[in-house]
PDB file of N, CA and C in Angstrom:
ATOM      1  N   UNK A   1      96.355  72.847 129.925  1.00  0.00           N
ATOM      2  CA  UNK A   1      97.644  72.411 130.418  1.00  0.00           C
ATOM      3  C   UNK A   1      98.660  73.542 130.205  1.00  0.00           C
ATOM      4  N   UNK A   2      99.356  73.584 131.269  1.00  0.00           N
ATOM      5  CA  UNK A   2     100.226  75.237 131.115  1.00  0.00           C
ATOM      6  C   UNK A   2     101.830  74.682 130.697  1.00  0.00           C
ATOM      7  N   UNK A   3     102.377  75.080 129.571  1.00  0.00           N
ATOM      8  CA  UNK A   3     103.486  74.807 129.480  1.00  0.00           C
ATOM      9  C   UNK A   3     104.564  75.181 130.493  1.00  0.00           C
ATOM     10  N   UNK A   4     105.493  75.055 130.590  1.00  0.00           N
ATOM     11  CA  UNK A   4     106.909  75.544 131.435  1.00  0.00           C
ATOM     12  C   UNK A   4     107.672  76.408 130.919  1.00  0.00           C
ATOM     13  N   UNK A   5     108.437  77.622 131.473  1.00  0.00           N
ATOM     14  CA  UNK A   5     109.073  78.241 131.099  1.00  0.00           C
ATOM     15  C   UNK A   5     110.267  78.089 129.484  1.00  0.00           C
ATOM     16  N   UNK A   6     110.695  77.047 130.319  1.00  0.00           N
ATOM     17  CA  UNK A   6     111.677  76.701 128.908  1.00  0.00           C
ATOM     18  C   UNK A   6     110.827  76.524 128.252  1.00  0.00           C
ATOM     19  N   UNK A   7     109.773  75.838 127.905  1.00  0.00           N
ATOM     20  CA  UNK A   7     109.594  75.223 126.772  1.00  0.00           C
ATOM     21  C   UNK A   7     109.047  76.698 125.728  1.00  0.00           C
ATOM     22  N   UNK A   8     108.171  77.486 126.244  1.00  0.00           N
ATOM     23  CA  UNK A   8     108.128  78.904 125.987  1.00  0.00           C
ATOM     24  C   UNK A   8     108.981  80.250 125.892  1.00  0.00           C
ATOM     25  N   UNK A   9     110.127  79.949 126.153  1.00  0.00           N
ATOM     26  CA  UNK A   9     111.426  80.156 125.512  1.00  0.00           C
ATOM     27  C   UNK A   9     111.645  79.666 124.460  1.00  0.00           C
ATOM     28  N   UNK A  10     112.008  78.409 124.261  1.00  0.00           N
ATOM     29  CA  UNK A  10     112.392  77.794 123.014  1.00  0.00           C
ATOM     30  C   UNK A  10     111.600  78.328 122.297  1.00  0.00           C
ATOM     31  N   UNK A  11     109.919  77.984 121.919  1.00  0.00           N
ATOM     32  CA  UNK A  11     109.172  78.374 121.488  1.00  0.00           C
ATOM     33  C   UNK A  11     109.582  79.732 120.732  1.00  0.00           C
ATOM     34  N   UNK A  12     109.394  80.630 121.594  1.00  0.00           N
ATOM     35  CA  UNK A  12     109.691  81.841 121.115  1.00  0.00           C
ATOM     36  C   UNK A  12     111.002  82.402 120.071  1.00  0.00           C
ATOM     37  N   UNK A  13     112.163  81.664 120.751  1.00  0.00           N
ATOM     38  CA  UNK A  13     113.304  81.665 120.070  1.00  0.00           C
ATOM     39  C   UNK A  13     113.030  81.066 118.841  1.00  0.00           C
ATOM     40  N   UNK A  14     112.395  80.027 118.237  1.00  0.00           N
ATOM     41  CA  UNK A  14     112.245  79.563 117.433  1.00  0.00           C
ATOM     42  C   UNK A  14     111.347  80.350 116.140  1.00  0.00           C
ATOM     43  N   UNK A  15     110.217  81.198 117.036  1.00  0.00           N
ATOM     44  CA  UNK A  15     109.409  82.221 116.339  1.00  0.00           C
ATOM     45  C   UNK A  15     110.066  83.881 116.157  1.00  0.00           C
ATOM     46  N   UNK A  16     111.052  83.856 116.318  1.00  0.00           N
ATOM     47  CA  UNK A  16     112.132  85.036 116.353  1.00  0.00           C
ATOM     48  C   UNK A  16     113.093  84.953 115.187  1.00  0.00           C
ATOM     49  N   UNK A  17     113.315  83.629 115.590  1.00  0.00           N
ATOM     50  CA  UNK A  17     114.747  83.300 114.006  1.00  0.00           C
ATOM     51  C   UNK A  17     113.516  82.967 112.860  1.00  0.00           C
ATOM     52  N   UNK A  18     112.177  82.201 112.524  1.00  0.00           N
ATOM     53  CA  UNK A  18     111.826  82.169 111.337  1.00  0.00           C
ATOM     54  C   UNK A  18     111.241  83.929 111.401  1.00  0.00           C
ATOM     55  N   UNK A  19     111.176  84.547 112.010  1.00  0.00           N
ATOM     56  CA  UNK A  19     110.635  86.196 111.913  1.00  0.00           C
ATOM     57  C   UNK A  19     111.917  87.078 110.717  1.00  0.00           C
ATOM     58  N   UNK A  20     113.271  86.226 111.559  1.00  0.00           N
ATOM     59  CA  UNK A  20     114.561  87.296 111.122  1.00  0.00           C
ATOM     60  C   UNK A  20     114.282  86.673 109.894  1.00  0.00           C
ATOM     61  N   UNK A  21     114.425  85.416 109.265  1.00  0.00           N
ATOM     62  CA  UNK A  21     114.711  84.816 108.373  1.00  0.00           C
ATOM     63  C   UNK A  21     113.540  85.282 106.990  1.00  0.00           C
ATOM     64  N   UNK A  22     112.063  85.516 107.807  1.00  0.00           N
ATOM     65  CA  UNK A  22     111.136  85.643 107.065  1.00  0.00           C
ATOM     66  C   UNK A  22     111.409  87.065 106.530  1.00  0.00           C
ATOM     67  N   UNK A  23     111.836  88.954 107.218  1.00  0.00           N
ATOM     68  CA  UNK A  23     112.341  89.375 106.875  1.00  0.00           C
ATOM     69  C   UNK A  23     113.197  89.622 106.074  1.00  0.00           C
ATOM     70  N   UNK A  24     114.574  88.865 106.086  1.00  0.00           N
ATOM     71  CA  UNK A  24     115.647  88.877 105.278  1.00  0.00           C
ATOM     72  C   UNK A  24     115.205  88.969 104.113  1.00  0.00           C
ATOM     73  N   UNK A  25     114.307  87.513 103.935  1.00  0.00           N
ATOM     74  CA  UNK A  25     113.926  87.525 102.173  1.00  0.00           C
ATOM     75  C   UNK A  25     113.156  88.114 101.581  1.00  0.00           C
ATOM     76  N   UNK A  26     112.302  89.179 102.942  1.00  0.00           N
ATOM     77  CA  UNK A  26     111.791  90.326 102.290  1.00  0.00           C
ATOM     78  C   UNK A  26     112.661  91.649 101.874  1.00  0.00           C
ATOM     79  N   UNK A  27     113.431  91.742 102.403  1.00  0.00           N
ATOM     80  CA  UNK A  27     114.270  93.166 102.500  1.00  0.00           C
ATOM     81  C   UNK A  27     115.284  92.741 100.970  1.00  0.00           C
ATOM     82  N   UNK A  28     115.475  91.520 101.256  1.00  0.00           N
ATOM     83  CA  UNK A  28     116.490  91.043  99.622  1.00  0.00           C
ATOM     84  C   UNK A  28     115.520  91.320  98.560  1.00  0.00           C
ATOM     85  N   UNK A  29     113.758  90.866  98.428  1.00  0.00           N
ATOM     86  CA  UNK A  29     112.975  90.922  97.390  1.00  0.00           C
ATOM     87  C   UNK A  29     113.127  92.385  96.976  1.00  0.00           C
ATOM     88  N   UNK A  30     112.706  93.081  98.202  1.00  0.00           N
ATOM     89  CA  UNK A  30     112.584  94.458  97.789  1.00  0.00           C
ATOM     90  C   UNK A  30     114.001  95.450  97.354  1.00  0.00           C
ATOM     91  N   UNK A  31     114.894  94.786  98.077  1.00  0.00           N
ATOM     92  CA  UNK A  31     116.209  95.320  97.873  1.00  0.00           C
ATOM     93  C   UNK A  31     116.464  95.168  95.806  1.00  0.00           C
ATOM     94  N   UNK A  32     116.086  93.850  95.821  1.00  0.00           N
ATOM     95  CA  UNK A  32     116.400  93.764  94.331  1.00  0.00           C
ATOM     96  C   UNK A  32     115.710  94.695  93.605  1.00  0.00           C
ATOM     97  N   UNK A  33     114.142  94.552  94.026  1.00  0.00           N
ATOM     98  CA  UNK A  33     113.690  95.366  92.975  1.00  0.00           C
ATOM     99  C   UNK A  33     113.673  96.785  93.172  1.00  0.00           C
ATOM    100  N   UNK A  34     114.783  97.619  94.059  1.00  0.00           N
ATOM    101  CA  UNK A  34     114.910  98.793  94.117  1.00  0.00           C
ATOM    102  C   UNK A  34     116.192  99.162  93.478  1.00  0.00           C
ATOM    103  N   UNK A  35     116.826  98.334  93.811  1.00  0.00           N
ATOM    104  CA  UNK A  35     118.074  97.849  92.442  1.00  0.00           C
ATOM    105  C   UNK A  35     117.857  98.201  91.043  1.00  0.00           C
ATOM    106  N   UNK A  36     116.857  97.247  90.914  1.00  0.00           N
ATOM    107  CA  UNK A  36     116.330  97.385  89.044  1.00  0.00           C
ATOM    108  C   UNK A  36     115.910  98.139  88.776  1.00  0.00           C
ATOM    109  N   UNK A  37     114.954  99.316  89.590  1.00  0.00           N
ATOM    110  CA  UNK A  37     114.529 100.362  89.632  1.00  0.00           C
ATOM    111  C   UNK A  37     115.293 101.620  89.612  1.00  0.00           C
ATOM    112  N   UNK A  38     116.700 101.649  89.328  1.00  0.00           N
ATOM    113  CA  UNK A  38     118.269 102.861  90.079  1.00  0.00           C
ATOM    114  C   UNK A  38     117.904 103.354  91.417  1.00  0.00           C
ATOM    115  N   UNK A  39     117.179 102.928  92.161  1.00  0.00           N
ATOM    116  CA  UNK A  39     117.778 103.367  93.456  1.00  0.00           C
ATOM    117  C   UNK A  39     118.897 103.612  93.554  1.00  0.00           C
ATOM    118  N   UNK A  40     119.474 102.652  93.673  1.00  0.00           N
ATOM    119  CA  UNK A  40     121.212 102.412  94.309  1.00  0.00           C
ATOM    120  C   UNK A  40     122.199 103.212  93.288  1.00  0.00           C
ATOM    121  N   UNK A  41     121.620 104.064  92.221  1.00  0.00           N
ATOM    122  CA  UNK A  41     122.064 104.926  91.710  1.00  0.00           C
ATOM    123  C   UNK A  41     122.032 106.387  92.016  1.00  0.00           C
ATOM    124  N   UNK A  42     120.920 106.655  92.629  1.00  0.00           N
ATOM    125  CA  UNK A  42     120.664 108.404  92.852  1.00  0.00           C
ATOM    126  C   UNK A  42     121.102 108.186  94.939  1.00  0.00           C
ATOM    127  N   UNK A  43     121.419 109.374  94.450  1.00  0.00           N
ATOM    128  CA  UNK A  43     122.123 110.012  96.235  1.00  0.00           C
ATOM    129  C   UNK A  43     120.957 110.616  96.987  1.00  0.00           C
ATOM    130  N   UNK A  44     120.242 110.032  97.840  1.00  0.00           N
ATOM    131  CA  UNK A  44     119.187 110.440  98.324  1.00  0.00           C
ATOM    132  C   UNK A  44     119.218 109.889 100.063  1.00  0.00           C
ATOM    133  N   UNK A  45     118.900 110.549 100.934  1.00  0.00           N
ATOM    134  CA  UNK A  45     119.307 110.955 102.302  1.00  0.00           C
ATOM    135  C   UNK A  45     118.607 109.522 102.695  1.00  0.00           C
ATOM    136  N   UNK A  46     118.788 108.980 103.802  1.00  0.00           N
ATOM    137  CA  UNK A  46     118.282 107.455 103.807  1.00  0.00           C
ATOM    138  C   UNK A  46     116.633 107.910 104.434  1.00  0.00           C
ATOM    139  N   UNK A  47     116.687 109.059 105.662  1.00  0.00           N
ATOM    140  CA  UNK A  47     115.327 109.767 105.829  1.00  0.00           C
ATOM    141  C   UNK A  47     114.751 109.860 104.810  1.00  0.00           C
ATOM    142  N   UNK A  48     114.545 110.467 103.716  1.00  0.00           N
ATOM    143  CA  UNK A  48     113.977 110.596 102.667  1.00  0.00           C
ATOM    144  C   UNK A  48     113.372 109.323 102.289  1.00  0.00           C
ATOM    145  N   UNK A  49     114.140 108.556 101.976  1.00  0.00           N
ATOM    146  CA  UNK A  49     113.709 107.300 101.245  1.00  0.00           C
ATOM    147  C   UNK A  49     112.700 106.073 101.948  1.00  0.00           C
ATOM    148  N   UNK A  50     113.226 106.819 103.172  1.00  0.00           N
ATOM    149  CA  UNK A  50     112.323 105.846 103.648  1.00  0.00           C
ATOM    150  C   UNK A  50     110.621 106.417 103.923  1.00  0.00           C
ATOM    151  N   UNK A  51     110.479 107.760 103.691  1.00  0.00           N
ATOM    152  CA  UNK A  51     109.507 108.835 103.685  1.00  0.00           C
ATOM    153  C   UNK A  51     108.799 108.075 102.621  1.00  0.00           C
ATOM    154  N   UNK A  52     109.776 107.837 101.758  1.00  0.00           N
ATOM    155  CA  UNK A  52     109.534 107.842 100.242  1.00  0.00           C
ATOM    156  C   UNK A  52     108.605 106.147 100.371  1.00  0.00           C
ATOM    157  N   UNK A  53     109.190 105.448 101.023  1.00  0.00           N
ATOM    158  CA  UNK A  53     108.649 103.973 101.155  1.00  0.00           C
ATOM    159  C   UNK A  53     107.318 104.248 101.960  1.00  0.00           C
ATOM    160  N   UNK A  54     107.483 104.541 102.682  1.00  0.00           N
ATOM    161  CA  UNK A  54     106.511 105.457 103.560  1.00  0.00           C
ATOM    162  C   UNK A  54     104.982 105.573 102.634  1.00  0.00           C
ATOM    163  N   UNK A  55     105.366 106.496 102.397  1.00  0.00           N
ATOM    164  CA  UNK A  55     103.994 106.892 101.090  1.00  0.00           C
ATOM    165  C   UNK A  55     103.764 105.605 100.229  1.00  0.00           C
ATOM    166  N   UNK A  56     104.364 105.344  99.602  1.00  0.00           N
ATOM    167  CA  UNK A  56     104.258 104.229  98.717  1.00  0.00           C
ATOM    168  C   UNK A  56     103.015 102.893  99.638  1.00  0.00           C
ATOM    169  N   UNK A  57     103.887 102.976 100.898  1.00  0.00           N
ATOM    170  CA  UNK A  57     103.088 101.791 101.307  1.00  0.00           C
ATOM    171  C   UNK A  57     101.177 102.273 101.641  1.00  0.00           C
ATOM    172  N   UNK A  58     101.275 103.603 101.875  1.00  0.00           N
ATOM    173  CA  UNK A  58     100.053 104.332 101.874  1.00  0.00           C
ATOM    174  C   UNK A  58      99.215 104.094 100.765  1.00  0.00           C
ATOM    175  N   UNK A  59     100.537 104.379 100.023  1.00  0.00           N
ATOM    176  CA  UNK A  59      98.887 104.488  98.064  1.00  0.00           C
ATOM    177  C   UNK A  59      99.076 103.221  98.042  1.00  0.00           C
ATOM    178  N   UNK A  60      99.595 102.289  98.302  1.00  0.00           N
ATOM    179  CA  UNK A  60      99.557 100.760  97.543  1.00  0.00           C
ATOM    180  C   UNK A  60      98.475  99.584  98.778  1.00  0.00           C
ATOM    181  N   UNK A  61      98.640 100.058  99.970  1.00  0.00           N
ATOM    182  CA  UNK A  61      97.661  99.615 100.838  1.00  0.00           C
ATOM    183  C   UNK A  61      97.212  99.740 102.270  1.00  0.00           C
ATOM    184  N   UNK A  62      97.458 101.151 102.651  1.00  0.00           N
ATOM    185  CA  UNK A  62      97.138 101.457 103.813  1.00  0.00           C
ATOM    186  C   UNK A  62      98.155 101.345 104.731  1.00  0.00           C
ATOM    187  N   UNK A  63      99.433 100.397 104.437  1.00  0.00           N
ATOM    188  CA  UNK A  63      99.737  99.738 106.073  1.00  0.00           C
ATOM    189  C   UNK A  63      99.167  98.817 106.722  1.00  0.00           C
ATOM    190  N   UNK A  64      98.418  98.159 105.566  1.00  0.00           N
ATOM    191  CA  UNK A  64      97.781  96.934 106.607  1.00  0.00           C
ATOM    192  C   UNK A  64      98.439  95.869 106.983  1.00  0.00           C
ATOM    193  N   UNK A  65      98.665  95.016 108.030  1.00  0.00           N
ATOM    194  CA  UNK A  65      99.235  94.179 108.500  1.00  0.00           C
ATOM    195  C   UNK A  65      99.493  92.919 107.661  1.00  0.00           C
ATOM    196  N   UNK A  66     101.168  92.059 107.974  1.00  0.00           N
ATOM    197  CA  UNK A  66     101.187  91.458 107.186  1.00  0.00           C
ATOM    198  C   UNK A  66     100.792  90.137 106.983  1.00  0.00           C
ATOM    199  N   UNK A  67     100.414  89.375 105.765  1.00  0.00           N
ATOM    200  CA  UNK A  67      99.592  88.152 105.550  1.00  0.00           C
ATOM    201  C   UNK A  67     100.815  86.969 105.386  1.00  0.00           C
ATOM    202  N   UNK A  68     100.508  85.868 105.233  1.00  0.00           N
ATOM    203  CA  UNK A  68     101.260  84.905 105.220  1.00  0.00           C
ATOM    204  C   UNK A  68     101.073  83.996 103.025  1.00  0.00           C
ATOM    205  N   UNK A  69      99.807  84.917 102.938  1.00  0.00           N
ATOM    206  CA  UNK A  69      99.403  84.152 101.441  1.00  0.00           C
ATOM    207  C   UNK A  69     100.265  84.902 100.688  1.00  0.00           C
ATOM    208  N   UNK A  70      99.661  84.303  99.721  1.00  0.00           N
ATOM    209  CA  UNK A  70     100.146  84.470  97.967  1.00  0.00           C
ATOM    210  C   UNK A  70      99.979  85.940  97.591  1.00  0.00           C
ATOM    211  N   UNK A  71      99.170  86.008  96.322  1.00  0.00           N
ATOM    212  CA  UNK A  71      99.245  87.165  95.507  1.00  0.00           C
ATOM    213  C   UNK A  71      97.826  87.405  95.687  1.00  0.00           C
ATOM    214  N   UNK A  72      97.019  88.234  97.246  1.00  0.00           N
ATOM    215  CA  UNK A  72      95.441  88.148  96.899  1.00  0.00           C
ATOM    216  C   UNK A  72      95.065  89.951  96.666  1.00  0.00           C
ATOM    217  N   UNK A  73      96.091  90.236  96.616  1.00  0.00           N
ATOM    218  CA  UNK A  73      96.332  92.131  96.591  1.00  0.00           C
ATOM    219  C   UNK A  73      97.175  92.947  97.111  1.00  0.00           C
ATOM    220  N   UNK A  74      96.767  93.949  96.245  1.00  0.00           N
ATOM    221  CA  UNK A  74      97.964  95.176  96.586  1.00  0.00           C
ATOM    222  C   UNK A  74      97.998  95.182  98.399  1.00  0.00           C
ATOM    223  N   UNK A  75      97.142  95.493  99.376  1.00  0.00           N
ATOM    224  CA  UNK A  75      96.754  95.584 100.301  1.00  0.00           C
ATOM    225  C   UNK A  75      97.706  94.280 101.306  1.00  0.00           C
ATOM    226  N   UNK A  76      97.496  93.114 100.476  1.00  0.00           N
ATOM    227  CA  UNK A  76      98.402  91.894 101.045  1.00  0.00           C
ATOM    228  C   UNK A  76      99.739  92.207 100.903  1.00  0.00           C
ATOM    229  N   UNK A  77     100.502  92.560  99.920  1.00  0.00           N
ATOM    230  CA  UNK A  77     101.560  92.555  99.862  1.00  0.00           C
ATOM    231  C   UNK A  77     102.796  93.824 100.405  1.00  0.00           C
ATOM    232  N   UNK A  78     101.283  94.578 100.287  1.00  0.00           N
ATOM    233  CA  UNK A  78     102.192  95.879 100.612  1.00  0.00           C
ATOM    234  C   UNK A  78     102.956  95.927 102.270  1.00  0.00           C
ATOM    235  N   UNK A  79     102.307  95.779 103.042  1.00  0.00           N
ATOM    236  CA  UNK A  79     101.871  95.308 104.557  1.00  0.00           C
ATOM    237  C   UNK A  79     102.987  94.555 104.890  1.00  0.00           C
ATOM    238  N   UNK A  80     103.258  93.641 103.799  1.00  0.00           N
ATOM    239  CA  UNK A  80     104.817  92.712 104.125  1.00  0.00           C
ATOM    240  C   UNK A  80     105.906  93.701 103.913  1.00  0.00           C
ATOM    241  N   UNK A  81     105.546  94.018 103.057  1.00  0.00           N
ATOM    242  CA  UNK A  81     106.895  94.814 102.097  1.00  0.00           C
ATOM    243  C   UNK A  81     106.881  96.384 103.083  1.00  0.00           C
ATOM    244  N   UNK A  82     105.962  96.580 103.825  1.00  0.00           N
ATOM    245  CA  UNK A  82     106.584  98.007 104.927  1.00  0.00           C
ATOM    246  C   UNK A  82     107.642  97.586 105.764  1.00  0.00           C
ATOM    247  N   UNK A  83     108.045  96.445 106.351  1.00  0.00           N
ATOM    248  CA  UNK A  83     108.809  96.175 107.015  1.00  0.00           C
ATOM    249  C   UNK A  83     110.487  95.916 105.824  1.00  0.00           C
ATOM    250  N   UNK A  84     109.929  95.456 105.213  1.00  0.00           N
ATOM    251  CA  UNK A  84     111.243  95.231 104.368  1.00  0.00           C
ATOM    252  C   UNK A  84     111.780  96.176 102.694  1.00  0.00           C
ATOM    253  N   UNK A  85     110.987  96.996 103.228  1.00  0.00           N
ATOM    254  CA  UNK A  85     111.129  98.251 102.415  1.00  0.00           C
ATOM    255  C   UNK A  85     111.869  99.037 103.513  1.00  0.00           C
ATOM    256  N   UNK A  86     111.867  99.107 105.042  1.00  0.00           N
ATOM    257  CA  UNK A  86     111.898  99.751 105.859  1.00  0.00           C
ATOM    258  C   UNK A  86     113.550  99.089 106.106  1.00  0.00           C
ATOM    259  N   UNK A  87     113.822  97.817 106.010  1.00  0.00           N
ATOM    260  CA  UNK A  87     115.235  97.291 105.848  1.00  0.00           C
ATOM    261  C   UNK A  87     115.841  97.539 104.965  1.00  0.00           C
ATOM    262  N   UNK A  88     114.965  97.538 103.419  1.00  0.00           N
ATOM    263  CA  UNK A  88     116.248  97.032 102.363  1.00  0.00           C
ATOM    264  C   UNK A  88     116.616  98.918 101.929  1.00  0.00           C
ATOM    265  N   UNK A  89     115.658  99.496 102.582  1.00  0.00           N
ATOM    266  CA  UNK A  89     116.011 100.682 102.146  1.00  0.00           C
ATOM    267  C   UNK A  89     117.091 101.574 102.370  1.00  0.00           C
ATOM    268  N   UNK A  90     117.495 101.472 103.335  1.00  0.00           N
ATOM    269  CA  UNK A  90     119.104 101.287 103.834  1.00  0.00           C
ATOM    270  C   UNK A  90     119.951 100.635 103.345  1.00  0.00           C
ATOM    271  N   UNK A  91     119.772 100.004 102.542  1.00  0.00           N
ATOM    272  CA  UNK A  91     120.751  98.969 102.235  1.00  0.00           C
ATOM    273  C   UNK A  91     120.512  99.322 100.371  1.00  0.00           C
ATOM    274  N   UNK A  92     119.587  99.877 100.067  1.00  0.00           N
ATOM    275  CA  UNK A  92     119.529 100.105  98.561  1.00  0.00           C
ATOM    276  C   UNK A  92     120.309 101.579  98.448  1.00  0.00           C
ATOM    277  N   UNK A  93     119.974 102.406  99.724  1.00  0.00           N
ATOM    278  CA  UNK A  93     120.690 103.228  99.502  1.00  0.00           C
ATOM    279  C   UNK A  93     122.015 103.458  99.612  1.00  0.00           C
ATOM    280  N   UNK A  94     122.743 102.582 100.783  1.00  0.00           N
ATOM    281  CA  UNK A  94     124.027 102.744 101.165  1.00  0.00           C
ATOM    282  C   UNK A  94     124.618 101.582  99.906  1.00  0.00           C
ATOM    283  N   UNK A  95     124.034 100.951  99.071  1.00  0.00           N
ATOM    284  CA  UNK A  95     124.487 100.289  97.587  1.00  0.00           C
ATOM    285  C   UNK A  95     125.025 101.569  96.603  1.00  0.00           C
ATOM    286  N   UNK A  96     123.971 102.412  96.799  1.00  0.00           N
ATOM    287  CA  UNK A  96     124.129 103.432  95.570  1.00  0.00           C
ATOM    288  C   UNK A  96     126.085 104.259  96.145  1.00  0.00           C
ATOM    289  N   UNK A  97     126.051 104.542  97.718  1.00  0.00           N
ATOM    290  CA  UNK A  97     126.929 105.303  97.654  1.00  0.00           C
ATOM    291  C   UNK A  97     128.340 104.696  98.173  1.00  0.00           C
ATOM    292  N   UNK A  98     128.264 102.984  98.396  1.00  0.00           N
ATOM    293  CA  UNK A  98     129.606 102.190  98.272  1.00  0.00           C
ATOM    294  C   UNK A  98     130.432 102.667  96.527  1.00  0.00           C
TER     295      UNK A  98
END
């Protein structure tokens, strides 16, 4: 049975805002713990840092795509956290130089 346009709109719109939303509270997780870490203390070019996230997500798990579970490995979590390492990192850095 083929849905209708709208209804595959909505759909989508609906899978867009829990996407932004699912983000946010990644980029805040990681934001914090780049916080606790002095990020938001040292002056470092936002290119850089994100180089810097970059690698990190390399040694911690490849870049593999992200999961929806718990705590089943480095490999799981990292994969989430490229995207919101890739947000909060901008935002940990432009903390350090407000």
């Amino acid at each position: 049975m083929k849905k209708p346009s709208a209804k595959l709109r909505d759909e989508i719109a609906k899978l867009q805002e829990q996407l932004k939303i699912a983000e946010t509270r990644e980029a805040e997780r990681i934001g914090r713990i780049a916080l606790k870490a002095g990020l938001g203390e040292i002056e470092i070019d936002e290119a850089e840092l994100q180089a810097a996230f970059e690698q990190l997500t390399k040694r911690f798990g490849g870049g593999q795509g992200a999961t929806t579970g718990g705590k089943k490995g480095a490999g799981d979590s990292s994969g989430r956290a490229s995207t919101a390492a890739d947000a909060s990192g901008a935002g940990a850095g432009s903390a350090g130089e407000a």
